[in-house]
Protein backbone atom coordinates (compact mmCIF):
# COMPACT_ATOMS: atom_id res chain seq x y z
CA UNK A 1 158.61 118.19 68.81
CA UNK A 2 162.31 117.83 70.54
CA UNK A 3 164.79 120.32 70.12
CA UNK A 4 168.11 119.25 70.27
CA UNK A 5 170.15 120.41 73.54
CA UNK A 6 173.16 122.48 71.28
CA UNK A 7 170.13 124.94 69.88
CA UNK A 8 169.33 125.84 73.61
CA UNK A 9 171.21 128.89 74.96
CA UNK A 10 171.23 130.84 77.71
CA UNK A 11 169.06 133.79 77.21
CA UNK A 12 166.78 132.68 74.66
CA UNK A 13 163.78 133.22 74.13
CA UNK A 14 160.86 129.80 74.18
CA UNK A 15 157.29 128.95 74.11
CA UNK A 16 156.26 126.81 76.80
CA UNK A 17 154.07 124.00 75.63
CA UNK A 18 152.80 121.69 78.81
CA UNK A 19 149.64 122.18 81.02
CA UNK A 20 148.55 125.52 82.23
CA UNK A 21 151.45 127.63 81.26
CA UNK A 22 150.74 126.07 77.84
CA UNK A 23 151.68 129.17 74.94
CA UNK A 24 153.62 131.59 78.02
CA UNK A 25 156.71 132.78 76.68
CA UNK A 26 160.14 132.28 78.47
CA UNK A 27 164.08 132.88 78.89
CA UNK A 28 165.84 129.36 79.00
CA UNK A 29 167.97 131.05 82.39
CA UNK A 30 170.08 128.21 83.10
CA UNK A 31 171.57 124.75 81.86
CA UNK A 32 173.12 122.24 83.65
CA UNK A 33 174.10 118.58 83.65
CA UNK A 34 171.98 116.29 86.03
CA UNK A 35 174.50 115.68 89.14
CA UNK A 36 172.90 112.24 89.57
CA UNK A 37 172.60 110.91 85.91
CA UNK A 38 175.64 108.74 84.23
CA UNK A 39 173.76 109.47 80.91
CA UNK A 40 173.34 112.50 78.85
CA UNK A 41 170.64 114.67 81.10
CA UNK A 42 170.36 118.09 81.60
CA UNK A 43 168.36 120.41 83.51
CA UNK A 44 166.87 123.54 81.94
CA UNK A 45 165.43 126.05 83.47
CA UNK A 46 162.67 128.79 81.90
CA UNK A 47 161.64 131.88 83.75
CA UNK A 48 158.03 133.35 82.31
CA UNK A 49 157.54 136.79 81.44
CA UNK A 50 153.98 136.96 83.08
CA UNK A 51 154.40 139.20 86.25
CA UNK A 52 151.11 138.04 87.29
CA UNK A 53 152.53 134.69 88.53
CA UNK A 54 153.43 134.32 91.73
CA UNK A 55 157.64 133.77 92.29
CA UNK A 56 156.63 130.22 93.41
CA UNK A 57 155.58 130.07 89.61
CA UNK A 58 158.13 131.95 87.47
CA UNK A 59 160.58 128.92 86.97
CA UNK A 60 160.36 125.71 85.68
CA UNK A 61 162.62 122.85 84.70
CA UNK A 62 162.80 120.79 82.11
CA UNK A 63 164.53 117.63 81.65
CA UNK A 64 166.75 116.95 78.52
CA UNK A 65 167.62 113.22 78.06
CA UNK A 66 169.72 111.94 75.19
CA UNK A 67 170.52 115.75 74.81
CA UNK A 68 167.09 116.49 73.92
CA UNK A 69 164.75 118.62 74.89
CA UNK A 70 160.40 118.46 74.71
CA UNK A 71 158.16 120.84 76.03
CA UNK A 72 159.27 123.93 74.53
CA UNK A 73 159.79 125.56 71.01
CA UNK A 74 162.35 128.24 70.39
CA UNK A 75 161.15 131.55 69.61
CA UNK A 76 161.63 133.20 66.30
């Protein structure tokens, strides 16, 4: 399910949904237009709550194209 870029903010609170990390919880902790795109696409980026990952593994980015986002459901 996509979630439209404007419902993002910084701060909030998602659930993860690819691979491993699969159901982790998350802060979206920054949003930013792609520097190389001519097209709508942003970069997110989550941090996880789990202190048992390694720093390496905190963060990860997602890609937003046509100002929106999959791979992550807001938090309620």
């Amino acid at each position: 399910m996509a979630i439209p870029l404007a419902d993002l903010k910084i701060g909030q609170r998602v659930t993860y949904l690819i691979g491993t990390r699969n159901g982790m919880s998350a802060i979206v902790t920054s949003m930013r237009k792609s520097p190389l795109s001519l097209k709508n696409t942003h970069i997110i980026t989550l941090t996880f709550d789990d202190d048992s990952l390694p720093p390496h593994l905190k963060t990860q980015e997602l890609i937003s194209y046509n100002s929106l986002v999959e791979g992550c459901e807001i938090e309620f």
